[in-house]
Every structure is written in structure tokens, then in C-alpha cells.
PDB file of N, CA and C in Angstrom:
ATOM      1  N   UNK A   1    -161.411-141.352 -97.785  1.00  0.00           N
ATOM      2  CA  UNK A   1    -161.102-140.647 -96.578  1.00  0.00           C
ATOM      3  C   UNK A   1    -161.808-139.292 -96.624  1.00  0.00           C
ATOM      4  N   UNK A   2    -162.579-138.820 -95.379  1.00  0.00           N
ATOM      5  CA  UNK A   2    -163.481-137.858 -95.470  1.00  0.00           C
ATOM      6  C   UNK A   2    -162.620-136.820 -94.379  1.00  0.00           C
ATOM      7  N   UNK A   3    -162.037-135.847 -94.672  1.00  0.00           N
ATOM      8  CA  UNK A   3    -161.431-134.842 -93.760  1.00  0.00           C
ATOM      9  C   UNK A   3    -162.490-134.247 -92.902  1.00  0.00           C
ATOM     10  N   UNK A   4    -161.912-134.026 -91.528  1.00  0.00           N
ATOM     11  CA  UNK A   4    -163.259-133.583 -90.825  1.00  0.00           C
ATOM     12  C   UNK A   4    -162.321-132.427 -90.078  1.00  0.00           C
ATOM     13  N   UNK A   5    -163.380-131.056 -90.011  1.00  0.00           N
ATOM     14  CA  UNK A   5    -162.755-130.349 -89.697  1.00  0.00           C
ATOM     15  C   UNK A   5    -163.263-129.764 -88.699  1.00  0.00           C
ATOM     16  N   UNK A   6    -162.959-129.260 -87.581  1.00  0.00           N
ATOM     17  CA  UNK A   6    -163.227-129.077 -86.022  1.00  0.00           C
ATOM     18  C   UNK A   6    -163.454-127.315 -86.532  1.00  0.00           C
ATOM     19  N   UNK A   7    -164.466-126.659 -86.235  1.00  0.00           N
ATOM     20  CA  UNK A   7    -164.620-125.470 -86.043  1.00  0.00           C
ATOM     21  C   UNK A   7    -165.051-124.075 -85.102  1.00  0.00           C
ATOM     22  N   UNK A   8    -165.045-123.416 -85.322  1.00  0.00           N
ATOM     23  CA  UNK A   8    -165.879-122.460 -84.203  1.00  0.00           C
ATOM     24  C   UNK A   8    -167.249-121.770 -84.077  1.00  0.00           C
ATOM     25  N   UNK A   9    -167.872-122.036 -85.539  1.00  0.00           N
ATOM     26  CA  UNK A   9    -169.026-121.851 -85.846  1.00  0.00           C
ATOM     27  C   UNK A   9    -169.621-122.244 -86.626  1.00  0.00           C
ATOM     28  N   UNK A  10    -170.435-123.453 -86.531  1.00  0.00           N
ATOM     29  CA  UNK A  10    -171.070-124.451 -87.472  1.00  0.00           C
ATOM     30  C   UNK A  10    -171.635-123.588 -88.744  1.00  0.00           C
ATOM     31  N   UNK A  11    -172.470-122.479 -87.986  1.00  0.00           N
ATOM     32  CA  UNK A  11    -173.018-122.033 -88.683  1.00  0.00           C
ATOM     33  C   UNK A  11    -172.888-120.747 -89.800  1.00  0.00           C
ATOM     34  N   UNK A  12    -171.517-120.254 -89.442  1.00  0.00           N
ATOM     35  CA  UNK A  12    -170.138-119.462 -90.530  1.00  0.00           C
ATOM     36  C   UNK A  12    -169.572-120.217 -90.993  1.00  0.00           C
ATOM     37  N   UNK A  13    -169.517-121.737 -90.921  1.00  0.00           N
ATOM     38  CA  UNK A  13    -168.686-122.320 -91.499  1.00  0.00           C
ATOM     39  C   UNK A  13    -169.831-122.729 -93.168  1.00  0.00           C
ATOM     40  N   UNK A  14    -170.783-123.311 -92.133  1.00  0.00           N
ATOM     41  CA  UNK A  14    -171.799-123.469 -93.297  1.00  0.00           C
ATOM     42  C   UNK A  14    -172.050-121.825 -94.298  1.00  0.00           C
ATOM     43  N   UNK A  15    -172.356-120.716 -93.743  1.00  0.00           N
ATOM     44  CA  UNK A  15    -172.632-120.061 -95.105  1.00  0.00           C
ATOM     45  C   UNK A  15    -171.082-120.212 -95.692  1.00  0.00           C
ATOM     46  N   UNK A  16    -169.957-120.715 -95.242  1.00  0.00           N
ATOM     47  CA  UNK A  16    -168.813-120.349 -96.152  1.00  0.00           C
ATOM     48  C   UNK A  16    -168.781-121.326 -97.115  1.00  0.00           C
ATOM     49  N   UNK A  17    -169.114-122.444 -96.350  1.00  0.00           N
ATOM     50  CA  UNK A  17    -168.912-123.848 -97.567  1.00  0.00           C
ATOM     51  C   UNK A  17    -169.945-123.854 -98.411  1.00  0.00           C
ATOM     52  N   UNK A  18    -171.252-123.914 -97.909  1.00  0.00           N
ATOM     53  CA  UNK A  18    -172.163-123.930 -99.198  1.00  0.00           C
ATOM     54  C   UNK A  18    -172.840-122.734 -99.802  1.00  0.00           C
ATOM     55  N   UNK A  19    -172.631-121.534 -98.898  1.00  0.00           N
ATOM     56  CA  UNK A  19    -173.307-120.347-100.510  1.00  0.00           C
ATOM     57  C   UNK A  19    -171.615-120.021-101.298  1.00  0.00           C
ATOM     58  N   UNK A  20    -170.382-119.819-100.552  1.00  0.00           N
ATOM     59  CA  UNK A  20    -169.459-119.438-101.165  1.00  0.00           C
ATOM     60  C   UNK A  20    -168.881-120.426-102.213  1.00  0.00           C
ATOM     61  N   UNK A  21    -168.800-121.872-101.722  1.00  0.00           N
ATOM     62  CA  UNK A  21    -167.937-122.657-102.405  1.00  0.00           C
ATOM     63  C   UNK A  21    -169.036-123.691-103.280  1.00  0.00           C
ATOM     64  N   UNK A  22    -170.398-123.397-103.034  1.00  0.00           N
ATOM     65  CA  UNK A  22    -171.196-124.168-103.707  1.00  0.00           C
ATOM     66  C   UNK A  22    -171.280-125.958-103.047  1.00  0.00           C
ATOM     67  N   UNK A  23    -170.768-126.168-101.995  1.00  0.00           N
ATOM     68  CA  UNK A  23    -170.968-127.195-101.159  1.00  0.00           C
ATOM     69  C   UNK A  23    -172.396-127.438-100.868  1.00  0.00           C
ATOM     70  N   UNK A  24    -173.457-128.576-100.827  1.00  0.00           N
ATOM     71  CA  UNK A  24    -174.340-129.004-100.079  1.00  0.00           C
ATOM     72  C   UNK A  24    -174.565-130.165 -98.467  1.00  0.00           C
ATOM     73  N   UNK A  25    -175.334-129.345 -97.818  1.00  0.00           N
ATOM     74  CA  UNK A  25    -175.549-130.529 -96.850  1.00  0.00           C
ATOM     75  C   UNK A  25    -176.672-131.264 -97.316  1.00  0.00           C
ATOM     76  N   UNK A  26    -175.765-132.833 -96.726  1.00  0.00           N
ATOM     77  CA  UNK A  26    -175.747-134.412 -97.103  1.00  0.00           C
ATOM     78  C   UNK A  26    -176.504-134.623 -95.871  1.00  0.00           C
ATOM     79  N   UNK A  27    -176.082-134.380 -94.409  1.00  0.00           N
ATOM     80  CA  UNK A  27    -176.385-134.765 -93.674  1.00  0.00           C
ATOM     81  C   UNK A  27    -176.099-133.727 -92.623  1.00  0.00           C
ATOM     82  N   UNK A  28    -177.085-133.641 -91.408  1.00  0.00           N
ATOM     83  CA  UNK A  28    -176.280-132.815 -90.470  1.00  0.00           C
ATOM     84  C   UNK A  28    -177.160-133.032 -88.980  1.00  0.00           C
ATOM     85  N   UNK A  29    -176.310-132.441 -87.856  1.00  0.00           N
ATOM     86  CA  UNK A  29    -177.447-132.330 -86.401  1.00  0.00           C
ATOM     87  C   UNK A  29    -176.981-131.529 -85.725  1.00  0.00           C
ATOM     88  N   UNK A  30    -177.803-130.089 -86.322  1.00  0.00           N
ATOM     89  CA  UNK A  30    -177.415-128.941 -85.784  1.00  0.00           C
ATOM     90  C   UNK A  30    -177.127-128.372 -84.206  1.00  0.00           C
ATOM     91  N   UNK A  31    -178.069-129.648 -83.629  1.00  0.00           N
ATOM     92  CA  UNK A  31    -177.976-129.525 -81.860  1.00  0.00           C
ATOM     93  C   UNK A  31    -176.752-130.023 -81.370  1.00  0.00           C
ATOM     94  N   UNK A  32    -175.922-130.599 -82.346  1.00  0.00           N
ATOM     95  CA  UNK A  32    -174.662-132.263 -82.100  1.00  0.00           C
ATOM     96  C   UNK A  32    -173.727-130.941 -82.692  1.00  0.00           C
ATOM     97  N   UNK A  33    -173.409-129.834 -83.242  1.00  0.00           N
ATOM     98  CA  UNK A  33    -172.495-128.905 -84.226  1.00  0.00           C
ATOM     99  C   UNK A  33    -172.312-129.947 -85.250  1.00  0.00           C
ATOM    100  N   UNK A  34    -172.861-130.382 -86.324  1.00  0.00           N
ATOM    101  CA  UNK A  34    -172.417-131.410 -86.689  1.00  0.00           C
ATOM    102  C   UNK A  34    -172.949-131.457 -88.128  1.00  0.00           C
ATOM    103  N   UNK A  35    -172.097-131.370 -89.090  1.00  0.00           N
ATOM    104  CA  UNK A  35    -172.561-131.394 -90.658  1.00  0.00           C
ATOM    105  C   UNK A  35    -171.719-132.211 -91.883  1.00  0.00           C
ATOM    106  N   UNK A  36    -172.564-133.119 -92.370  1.00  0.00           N
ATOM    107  CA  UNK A  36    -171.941-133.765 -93.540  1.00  0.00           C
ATOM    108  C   UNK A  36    -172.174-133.133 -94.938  1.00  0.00           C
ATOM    109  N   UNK A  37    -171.260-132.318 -95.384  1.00  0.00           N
ATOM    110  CA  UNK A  37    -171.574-131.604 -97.055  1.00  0.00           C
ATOM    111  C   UNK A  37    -170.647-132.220 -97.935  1.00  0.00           C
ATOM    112  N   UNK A  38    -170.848-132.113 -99.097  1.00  0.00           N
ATOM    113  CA  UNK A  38    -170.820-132.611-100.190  1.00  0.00           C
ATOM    114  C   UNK A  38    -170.461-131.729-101.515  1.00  0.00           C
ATOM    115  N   UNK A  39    -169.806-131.867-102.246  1.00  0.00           N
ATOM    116  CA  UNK A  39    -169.673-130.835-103.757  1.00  0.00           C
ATOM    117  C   UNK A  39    -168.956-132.143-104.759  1.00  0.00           C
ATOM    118  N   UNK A  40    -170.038-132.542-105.304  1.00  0.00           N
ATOM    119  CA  UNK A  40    -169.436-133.677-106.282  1.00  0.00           C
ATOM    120  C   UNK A  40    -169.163-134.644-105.655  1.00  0.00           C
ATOM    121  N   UNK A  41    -167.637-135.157-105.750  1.00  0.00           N
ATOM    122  CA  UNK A  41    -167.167-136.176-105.453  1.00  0.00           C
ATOM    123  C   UNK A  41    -165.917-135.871-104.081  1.00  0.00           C
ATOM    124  N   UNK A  42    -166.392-134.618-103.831  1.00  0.00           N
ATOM    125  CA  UNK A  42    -165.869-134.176-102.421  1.00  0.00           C
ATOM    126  C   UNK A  42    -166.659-133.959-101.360  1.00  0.00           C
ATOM    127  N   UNK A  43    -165.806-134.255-100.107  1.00  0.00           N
ATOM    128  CA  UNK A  43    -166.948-134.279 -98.628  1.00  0.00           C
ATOM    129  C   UNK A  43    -166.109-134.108 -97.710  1.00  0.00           C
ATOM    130  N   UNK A  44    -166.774-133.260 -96.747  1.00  0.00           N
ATOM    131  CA  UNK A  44    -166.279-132.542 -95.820  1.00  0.00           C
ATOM    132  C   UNK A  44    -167.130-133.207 -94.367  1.00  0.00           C
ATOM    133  N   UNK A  45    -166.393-133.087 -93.350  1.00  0.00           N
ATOM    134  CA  UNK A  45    -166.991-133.255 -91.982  1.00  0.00           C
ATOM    135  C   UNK A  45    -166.928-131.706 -91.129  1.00  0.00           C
ATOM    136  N   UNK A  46    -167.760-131.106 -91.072  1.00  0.00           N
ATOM    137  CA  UNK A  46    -167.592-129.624 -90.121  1.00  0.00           C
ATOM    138  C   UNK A  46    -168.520-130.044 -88.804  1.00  0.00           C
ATOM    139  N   UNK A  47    -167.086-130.042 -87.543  1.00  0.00           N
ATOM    140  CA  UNK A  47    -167.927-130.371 -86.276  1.00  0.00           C
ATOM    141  C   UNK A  47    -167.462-129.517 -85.557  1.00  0.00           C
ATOM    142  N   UNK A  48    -168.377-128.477 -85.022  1.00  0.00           N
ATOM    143  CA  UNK A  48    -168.216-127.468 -83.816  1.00  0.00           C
ATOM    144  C   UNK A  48    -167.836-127.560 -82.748  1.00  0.00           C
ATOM    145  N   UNK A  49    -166.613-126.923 -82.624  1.00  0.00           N
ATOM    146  CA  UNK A  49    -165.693-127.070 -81.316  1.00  0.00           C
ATOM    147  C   UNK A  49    -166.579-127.141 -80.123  1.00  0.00           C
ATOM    148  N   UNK A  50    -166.389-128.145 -78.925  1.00  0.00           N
ATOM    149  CA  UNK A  50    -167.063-127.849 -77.586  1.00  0.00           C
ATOM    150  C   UNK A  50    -168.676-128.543 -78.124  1.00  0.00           C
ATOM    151  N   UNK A  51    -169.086-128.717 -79.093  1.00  0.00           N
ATOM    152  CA  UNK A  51    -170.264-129.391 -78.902  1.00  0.00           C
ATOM    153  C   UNK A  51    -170.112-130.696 -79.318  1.00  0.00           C
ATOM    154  N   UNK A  52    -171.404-131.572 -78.585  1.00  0.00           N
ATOM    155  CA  UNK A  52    -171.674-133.051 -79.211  1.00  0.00           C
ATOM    156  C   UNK A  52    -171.003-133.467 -77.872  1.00  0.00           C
TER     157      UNK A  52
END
């Protein structure tokens, strides 16, 4: 089960998850708010409120 989390800024969310918490993006479509990251054997869904 991959938690997906609805946000307000794809792109604050991203410097928080991957320079702070060491998370990488797996996958993403920045035009869609839309990012699949990764840290090990954990994964996150971050999708920007109002887009896609």
C-alpha cells in the first residue's frame, strides 16, 4: 500500500521529501502535480491539490 498524499505545492513538498528526508523521485509529471518518490523500501504518492 502506497500512501498518497494530496498537497499544496508539489514543488515544497519535493524540496521537503527529498533534500530534507533523503527521499528520491521514481517517477513524476510535473505538468499532472504529480510525483512518485521513494527512500528504500518506502514510497510516497505527492499529488498537487487542484491539478491533473
Amino acid at each position: 500500500m502506497v500512501p498518497e498524499l494530496l498537497v499544496t505545492s508539489l514543488e515544497a513538498s519535493l524540496d521537503f521529501w527529498c533534500r530534507l528526508c533523503g527521499f528520491e523521485v521514481l517517477y513524476d509529471r510535473p505538468d499532472e502535480g504529480f510525483a512518485y518518490i521513494t527512500s528504500g523500501t518506502a514510497h510516497i504518492v505527492l499529488e498537487q491539490r487542484g491539478s491533473g
